[in-house]
N, C-alpha and C. Protein backbone atom coordinates (compact mmCIF):
# COMPACT_ATOMS: atom_id res chain seq x y z
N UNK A 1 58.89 -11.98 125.02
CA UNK A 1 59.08 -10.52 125.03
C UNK A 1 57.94 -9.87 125.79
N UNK A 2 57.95 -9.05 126.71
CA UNK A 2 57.58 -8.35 127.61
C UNK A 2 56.70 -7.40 126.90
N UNK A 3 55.84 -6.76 127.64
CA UNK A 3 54.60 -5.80 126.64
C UNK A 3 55.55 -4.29 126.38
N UNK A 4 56.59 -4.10 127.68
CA UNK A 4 56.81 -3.03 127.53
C UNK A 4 58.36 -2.58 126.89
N UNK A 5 58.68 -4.26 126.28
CA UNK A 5 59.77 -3.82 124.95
C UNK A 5 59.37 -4.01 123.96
N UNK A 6 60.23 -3.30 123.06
CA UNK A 6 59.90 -3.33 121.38
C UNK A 6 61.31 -3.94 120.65
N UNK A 7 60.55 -4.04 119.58
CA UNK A 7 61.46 -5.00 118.76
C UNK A 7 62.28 -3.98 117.75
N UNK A 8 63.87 -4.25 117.84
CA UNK A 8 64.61 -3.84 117.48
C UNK A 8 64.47 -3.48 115.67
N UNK A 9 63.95 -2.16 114.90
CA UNK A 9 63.84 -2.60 113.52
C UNK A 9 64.82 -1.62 112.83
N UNK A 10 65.54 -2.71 112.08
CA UNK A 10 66.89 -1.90 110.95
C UNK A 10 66.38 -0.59 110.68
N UNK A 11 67.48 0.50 110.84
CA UNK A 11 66.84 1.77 110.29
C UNK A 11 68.69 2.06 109.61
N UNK A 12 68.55 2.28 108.05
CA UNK A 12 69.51 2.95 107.81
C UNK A 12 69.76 4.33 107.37
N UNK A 13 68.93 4.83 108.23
CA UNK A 13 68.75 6.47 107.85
C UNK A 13 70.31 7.20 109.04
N UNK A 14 70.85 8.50 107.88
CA UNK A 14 71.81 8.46 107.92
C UNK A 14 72.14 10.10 107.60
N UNK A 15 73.25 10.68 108.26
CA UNK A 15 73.40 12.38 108.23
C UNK A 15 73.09 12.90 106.97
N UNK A 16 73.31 11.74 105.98
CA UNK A 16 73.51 12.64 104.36
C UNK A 16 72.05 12.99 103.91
N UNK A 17 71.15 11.20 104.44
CA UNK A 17 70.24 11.64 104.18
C UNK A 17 69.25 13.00 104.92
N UNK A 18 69.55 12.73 106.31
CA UNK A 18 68.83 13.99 107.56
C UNK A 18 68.92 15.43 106.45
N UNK A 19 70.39 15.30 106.20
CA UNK A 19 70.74 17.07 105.17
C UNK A 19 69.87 17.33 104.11
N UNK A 20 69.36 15.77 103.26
CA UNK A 20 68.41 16.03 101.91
C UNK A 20 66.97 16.39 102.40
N UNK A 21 66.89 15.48 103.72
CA UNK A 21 65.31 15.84 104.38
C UNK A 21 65.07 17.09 104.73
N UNK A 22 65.78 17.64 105.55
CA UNK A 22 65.59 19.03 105.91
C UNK A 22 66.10 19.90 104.96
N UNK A 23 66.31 20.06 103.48
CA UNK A 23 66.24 20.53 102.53
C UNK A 23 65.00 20.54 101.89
N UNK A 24 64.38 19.51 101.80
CA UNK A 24 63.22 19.23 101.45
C UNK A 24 62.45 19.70 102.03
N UNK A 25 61.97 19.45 103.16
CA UNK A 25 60.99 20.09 103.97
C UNK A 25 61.08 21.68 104.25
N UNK A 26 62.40 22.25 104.16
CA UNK A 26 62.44 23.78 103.94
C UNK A 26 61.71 24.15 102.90
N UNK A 27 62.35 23.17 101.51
CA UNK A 27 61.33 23.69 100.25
C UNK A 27 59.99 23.63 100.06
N UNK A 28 59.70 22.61 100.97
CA UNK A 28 58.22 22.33 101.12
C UNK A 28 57.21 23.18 102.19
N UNK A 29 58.18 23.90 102.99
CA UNK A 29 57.24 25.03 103.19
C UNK A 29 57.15 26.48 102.71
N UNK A 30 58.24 26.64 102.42
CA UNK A 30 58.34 27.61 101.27
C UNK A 30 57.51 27.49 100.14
N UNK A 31 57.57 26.36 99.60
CA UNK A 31 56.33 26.52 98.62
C UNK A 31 55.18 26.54 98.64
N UNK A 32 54.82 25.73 100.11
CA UNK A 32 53.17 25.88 100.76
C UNK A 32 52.90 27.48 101.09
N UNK A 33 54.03 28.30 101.67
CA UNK A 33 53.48 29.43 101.44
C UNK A 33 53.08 30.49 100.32
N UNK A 34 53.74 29.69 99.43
CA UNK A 34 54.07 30.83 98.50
C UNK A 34 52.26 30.52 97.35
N UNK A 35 51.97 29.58 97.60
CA UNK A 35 51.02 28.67 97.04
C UNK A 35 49.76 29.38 97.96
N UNK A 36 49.40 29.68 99.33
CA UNK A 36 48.44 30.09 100.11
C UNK A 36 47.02 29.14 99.80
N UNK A 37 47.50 28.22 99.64
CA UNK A 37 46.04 27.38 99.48
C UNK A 37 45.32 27.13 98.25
N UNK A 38 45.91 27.81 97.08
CA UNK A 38 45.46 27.81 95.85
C UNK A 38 46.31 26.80 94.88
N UNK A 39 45.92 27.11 93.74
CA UNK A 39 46.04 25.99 92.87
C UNK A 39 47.28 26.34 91.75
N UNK A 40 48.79 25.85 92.18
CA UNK A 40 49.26 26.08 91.36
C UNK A 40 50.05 24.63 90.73
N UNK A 41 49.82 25.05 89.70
CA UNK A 41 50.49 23.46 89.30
C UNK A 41 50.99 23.78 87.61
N UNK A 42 52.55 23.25 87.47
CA UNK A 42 53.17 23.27 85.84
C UNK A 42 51.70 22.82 84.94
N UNK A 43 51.74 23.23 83.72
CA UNK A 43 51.68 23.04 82.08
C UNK A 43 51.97 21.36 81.86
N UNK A 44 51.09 20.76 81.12
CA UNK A 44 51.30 19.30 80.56
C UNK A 44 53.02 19.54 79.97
N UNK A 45 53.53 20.63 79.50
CA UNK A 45 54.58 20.36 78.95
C UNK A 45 55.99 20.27 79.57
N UNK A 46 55.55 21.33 80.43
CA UNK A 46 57.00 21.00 81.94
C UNK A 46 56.81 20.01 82.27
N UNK A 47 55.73 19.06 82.55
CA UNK A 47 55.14 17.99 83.32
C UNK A 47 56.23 16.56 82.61
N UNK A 48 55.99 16.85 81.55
CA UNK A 48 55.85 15.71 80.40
C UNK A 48 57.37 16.18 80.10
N UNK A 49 58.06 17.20 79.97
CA UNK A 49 59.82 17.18 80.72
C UNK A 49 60.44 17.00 81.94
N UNK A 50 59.29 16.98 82.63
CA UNK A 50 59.90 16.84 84.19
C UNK A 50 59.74 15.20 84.31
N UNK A 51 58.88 14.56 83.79
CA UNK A 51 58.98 13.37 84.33
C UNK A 51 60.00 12.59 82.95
N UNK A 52 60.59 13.12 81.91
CA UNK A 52 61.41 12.02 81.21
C UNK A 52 62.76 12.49 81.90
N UNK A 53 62.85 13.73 82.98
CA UNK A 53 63.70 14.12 83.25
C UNK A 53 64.24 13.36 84.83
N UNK A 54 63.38 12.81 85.46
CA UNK A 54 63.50 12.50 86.30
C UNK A 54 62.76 10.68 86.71
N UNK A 55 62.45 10.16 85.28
CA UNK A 55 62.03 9.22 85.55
C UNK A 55 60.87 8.60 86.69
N UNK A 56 59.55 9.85 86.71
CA UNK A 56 58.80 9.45 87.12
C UNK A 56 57.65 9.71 85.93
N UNK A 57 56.03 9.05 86.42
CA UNK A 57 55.58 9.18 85.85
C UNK A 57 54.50 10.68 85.57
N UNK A 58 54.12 11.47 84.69
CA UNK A 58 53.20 12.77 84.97
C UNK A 58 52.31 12.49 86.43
N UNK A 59 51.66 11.50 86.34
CA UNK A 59 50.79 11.58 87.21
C UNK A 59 51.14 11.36 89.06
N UNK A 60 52.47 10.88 88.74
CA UNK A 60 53.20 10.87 90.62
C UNK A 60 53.52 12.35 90.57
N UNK A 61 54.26 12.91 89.16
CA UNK A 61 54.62 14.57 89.59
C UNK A 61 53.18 15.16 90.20
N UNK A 62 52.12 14.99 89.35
CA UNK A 62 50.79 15.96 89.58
C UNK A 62 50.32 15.41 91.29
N UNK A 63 50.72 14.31 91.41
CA UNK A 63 50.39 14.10 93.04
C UNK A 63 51.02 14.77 94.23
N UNK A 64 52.27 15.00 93.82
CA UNK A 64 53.50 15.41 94.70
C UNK A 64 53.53 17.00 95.03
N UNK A 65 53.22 17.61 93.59
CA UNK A 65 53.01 18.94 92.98
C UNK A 65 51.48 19.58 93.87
N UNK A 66 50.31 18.94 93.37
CA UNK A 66 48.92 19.42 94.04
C UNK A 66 49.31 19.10 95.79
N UNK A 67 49.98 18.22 96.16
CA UNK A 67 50.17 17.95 98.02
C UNK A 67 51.06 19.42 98.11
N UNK A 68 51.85 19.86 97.65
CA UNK A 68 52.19 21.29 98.04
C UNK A 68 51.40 22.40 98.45
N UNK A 69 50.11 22.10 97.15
CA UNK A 69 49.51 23.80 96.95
C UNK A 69 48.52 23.41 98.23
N UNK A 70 49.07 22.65 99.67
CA UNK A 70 48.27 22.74 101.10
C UNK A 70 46.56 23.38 100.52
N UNK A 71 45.99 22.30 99.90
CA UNK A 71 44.48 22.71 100.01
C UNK A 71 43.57 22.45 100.92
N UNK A 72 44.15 21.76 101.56
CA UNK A 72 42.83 21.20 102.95
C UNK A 72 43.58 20.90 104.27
N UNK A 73 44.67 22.48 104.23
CA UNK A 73 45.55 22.48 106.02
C UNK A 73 43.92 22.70 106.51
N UNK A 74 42.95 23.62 106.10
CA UNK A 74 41.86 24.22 107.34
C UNK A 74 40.67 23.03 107.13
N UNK A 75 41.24 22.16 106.35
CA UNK A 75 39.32 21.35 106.37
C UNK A 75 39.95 19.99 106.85
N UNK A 76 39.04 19.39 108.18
CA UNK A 76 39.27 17.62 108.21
C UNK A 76 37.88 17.70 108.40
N UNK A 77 36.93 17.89 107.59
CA UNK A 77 35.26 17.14 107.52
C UNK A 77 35.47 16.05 107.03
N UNK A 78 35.24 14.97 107.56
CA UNK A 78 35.26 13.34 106.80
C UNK A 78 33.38 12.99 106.73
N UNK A 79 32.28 13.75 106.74
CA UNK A 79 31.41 13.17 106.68
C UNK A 79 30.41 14.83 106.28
N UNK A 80 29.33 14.89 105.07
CA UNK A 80 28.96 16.15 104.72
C UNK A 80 28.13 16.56 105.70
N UNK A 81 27.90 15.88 106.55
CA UNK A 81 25.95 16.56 107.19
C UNK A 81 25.24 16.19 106.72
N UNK A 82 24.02 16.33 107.10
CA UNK A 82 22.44 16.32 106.80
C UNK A 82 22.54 16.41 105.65
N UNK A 83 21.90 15.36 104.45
CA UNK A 83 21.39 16.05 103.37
C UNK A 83 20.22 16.71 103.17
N UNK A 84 20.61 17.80 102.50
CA UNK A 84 19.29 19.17 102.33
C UNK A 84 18.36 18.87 101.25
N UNK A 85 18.99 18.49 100.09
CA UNK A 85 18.49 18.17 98.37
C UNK A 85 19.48 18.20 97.67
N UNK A 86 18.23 17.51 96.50
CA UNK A 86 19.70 17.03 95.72
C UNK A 86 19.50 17.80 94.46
N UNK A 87 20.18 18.52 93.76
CA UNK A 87 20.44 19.39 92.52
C UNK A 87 20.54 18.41 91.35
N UNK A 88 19.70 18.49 90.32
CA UNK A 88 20.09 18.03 88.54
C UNK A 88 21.44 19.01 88.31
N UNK A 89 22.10 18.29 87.70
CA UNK A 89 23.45 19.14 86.97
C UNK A 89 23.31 18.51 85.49
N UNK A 90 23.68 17.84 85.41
CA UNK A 90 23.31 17.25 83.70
C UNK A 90 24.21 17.87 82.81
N UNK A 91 25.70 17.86 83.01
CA UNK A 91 26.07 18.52 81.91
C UNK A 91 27.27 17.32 81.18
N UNK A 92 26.81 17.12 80.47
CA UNK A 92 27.68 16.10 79.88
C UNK A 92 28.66 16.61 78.37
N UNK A 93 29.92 15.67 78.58
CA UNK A 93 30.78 16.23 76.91
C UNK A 93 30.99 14.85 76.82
N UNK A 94 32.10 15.33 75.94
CA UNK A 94 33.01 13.66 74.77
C UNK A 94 33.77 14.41 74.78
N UNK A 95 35.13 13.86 75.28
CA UNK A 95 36.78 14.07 75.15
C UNK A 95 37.51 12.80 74.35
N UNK A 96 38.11 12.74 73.61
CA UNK A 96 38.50 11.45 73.57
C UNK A 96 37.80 10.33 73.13
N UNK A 97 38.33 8.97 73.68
CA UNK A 97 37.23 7.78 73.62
C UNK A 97 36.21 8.14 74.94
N UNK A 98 35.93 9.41 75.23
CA UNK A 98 34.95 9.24 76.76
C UNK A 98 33.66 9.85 76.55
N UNK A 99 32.99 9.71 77.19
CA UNK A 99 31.64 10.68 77.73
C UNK A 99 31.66 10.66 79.38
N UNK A 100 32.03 12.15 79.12
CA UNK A 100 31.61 12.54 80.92
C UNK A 100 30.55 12.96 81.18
N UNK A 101 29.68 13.03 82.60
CA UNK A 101 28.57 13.33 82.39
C UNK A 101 28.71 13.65 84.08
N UNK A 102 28.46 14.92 84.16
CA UNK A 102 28.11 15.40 85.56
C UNK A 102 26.90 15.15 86.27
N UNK A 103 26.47 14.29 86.81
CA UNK A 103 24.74 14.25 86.37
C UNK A 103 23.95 14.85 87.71
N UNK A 104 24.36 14.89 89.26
CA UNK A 104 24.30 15.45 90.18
C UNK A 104 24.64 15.92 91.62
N UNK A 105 23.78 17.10 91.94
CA UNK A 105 25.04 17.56 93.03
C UNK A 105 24.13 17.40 94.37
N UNK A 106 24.01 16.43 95.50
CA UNK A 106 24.00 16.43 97.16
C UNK A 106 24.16 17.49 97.65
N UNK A 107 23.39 18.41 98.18
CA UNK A 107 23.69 19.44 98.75
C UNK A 107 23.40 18.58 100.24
N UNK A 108 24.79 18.77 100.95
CA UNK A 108 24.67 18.44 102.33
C UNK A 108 24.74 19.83 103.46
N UNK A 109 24.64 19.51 104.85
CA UNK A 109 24.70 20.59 105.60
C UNK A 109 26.60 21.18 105.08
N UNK A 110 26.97 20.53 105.37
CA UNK A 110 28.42 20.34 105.09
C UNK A 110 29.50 20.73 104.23
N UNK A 111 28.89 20.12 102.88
CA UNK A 111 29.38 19.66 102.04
C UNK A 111 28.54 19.67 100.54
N UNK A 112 28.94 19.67 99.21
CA UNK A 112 28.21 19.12 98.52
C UNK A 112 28.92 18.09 97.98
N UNK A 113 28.13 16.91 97.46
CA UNK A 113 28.63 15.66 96.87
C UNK A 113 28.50 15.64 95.73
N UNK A 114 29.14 15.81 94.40
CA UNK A 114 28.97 16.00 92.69
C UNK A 114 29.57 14.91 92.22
N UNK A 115 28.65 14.36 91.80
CA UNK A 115 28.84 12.58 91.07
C UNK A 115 29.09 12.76 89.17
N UNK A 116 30.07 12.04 88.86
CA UNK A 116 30.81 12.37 88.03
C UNK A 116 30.43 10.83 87.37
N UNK A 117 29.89 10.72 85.80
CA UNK A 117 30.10 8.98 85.47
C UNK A 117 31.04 9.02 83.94
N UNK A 118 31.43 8.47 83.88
CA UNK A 118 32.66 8.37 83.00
C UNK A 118 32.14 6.70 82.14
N UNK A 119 32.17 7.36 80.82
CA UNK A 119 31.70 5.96 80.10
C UNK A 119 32.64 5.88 78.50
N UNK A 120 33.69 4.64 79.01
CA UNK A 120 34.30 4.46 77.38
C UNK A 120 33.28 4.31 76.39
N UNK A 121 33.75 4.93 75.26
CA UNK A 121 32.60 4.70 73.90
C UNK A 121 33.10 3.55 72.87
N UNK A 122 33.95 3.02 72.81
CA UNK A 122 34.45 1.99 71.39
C UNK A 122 34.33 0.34 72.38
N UNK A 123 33.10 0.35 71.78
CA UNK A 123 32.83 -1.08 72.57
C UNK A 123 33.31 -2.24 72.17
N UNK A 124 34.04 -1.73 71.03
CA UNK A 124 34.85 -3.34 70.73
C UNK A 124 35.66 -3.76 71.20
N UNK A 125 36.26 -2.75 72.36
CA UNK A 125 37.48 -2.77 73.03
C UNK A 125 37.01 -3.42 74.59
N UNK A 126 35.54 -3.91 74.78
CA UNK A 126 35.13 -4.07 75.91
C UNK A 126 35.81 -5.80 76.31
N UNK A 127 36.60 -5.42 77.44
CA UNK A 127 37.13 -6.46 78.14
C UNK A 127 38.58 -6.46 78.12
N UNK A 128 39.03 -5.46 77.41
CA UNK A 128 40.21 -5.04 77.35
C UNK A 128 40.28 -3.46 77.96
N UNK A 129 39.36 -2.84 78.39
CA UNK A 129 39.44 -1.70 78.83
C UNK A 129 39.22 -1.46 80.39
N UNK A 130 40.13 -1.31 81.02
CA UNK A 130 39.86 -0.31 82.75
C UNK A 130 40.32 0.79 83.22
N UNK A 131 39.05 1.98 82.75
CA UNK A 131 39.29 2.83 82.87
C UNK A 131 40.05 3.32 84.40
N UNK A 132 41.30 4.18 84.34
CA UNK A 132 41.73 5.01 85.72
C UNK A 132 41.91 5.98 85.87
N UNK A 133 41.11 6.80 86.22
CA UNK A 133 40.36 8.08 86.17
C UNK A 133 41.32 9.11 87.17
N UNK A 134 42.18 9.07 86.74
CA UNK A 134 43.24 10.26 87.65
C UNK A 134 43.53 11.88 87.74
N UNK A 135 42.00 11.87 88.19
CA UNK A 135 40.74 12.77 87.54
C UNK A 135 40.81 14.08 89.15
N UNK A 136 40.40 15.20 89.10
CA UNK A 136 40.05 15.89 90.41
C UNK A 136 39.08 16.92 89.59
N UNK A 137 38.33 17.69 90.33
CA UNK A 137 36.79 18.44 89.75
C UNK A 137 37.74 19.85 90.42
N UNK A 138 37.56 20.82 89.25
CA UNK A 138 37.80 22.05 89.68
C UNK A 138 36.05 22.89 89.22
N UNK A 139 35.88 23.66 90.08
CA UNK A 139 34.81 24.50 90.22
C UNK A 139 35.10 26.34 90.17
N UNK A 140 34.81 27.19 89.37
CA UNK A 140 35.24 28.14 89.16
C UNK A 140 33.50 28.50 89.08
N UNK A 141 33.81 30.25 89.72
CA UNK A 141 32.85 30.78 90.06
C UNK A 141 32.42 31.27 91.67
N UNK A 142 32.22 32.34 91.74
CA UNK A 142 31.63 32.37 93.37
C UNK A 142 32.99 31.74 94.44
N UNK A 143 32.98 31.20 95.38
CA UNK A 143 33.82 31.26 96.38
C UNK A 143 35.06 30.30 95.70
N UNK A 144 36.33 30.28 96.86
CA UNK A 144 37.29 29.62 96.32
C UNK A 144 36.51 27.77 97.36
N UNK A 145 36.73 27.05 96.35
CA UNK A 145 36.51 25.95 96.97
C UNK A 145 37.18 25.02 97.42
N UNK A 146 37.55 24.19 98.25
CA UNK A 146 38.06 22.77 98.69
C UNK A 146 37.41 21.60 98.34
N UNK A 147 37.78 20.54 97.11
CA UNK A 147 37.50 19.98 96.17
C UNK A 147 38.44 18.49 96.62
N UNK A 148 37.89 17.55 97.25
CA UNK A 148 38.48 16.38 97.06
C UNK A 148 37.80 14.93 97.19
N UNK A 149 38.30 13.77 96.52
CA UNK A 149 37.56 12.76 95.99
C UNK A 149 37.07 11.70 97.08
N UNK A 150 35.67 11.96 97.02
CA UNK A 150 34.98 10.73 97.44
C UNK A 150 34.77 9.75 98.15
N UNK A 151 35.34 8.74 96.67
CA UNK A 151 35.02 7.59 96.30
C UNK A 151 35.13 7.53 95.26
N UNK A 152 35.02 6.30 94.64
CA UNK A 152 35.08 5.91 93.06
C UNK A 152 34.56 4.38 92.97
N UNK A 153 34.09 3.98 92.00
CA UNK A 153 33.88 2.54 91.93
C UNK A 153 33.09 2.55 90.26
N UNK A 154 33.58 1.05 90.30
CA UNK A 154 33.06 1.05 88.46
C UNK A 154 34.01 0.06 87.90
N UNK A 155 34.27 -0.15 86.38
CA UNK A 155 35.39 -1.15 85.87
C UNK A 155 34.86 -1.35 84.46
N UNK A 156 36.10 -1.59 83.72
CA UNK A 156 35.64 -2.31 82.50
C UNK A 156 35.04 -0.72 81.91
N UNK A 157 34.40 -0.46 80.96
CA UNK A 157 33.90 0.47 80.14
C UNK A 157 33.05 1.62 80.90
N UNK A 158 32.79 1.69 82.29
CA UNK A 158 31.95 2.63 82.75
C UNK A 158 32.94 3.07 84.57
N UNK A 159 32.89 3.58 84.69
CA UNK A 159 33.32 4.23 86.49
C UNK A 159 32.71 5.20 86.74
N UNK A 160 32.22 5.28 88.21
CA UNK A 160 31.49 6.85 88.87
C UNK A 160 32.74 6.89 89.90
N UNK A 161 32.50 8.43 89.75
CA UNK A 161 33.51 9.15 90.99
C UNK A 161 32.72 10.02 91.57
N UNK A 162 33.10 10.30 93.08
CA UNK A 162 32.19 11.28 93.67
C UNK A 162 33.04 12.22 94.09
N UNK A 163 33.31 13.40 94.52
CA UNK A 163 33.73 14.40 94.75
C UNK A 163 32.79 15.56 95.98
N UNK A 164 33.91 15.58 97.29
CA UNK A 164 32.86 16.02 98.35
C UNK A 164 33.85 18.47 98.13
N UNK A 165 32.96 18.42 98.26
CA UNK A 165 33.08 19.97 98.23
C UNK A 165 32.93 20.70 99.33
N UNK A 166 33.54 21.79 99.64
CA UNK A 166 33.31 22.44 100.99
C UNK A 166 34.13 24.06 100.82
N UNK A 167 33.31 24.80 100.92
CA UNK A 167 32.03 25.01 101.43
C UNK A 167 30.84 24.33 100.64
N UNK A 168 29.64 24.40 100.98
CA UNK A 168 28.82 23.72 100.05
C UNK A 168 28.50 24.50 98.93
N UNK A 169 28.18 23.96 97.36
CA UNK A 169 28.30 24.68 96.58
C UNK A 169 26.44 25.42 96.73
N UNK A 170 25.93 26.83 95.82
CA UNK A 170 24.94 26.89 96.29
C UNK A 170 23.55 26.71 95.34
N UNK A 171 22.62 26.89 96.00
CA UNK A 171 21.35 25.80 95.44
C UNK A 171 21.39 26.62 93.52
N UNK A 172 21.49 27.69 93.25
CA UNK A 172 21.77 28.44 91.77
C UNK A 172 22.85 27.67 91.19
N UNK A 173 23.05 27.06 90.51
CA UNK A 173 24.59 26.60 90.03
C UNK A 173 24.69 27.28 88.40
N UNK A 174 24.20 28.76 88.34
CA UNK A 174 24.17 29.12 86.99
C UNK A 174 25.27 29.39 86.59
N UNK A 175 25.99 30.13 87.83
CA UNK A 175 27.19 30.87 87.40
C UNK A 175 28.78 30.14 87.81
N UNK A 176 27.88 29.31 87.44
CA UNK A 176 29.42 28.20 88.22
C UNK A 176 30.35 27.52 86.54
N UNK A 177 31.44 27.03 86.67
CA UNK A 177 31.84 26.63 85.23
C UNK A 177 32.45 25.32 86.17
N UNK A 178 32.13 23.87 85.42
CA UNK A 178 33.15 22.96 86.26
C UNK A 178 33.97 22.04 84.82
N UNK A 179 35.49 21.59 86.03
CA UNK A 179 36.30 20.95 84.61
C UNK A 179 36.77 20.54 85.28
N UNK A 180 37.40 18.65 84.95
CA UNK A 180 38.16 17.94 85.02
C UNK A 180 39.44 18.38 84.95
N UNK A 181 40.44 18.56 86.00
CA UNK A 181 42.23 18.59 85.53
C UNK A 181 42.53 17.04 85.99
N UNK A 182 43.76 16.97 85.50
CA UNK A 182 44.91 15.51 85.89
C UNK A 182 44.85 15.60 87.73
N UNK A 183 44.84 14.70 88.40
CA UNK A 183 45.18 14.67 89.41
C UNK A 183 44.91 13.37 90.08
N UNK A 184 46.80 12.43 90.19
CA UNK A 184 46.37 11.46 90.76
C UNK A 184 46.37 11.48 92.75
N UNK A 185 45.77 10.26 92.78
CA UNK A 185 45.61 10.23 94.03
C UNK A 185 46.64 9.59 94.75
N UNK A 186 47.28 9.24 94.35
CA UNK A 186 48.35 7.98 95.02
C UNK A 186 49.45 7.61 94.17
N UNK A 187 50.67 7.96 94.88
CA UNK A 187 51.59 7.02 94.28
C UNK A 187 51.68 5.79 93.88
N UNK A 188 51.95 5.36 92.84
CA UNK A 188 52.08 4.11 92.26
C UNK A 188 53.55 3.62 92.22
N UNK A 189 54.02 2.60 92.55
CA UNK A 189 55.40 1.69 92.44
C UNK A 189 55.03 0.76 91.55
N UNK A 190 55.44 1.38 90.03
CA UNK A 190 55.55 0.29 88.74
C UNK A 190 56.52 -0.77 89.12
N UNK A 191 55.59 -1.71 88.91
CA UNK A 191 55.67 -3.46 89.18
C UNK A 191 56.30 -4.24 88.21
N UNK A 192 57.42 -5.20 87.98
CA UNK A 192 57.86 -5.53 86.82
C UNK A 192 57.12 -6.62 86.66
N UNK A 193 55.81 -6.73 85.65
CA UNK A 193 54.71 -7.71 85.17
C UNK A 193 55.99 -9.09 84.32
N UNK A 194 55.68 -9.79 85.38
CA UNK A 194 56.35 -11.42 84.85
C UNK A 194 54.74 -12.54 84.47
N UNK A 195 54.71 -12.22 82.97
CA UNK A 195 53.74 -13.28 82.44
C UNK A 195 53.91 -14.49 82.11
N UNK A 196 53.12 -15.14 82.94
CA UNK A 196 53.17 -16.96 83.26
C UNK A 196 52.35 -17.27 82.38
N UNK A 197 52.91 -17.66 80.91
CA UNK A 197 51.91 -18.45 80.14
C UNK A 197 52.48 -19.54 79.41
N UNK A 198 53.42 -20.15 79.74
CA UNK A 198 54.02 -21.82 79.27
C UNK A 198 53.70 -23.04 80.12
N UNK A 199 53.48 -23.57 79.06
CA UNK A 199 53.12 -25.19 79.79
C UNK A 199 54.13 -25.47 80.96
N UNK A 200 53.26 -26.03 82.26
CA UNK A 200 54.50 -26.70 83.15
C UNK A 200 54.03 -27.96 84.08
N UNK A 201 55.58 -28.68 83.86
CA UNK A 201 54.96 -30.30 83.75
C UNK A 201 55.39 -30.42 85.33
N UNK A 202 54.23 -31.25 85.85
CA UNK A 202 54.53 -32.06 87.95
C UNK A 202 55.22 -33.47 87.26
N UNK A 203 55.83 -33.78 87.74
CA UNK A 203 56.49 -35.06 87.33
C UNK A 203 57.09 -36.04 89.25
């Protein structure tokens, strides 16, 4: 095969479907406008009817749902700038089996970077626990912000997440209030788990 053919690949896309797509995508800008960049998103309880209603899980709706409210059409910064200093935040709770703990914020030229550590508390459960933090940082106070994740890394009873911010948040953080909502990052395709645990004989 020659550089300048390509290889023939099955496509069964089809008028009925073209009609559902461009239904979709009408609704999907209609709702990006109607949304202007802000944050609108259902109640745990529509959520938690919408997904026995439609057989997905809360957290693919909250993915599908937050990609509407277009929060970052005006930002592609993939890197903060210069770092300036770095801010103590220190504000830690207990939800649950957790302790969150905000502990600090990177002020970059850019960007600020707010590191988030997340630590299960019932340690008897250690080795049976991985935490998945389907987590996003909302910031209230002072300007409207553009809020999205990182990085993450961690396992087993402890994970840090980082969260890059823009505009940068500023060096006072008195009057600021910050909180964890639901927000996953990625669709997931539940896997049907086939467990291999019987003896098997080579003969």
């Amino acid at each position: 095969m020659g550089w300048s053919e390509l290889r023939v690949i099955p496509n069964n896309y089809n008028g009925e479907t073209q009609r559902i797509d461009e239904q979709i995508l009408g609704l999907v800008k209609q709702r990006r406008a109607m949304a202007g960049g802000k944050r609108f998103v259902p109640g745990a309880e529509l959520l938690e009817e919408w997904a026995a209603k439609f057989g997905m899980e809360t957290d693919q709706l909250m993915f599908i749902l937050h990609s509407l409210n277009d929060q970052e059409r005006n930002y592609h910064l993939r890197e903060p700038g210069e770092l300036l200093a770095v801010l103590p935040l220190m504000k830690k709770t207990i939800s649950g089996d957790c302790e969150y703990m905000l502990t600090h914020v990177m002020q970059h030229k850019e960007a600020s970077l707010v590191t988030l550590e997340i630590k299960y508390l019932l340690e008897e459960d250690a080795g049976e626990v991985y935490l998945k933090p389907n987590l996003t940082l909302e910031v209230l106070g002072g300007e409207e912000y553009n809020i999205r994740r990182h990085g993450s890394h961690g396992g087993g009873l402890h994970t840090q997440m980082q969260f890059m911010i823009i505009p940068p948040l500023p060096d006072d953080l008195a009057g600021l209030e910050f909180s964890l909502v639901p927000s996953a990052i990625f669709l997931e395709r539940k896997l049907k788990e086939v467990k291999l645990d019987q003896q098997v004989d080579f003969y």
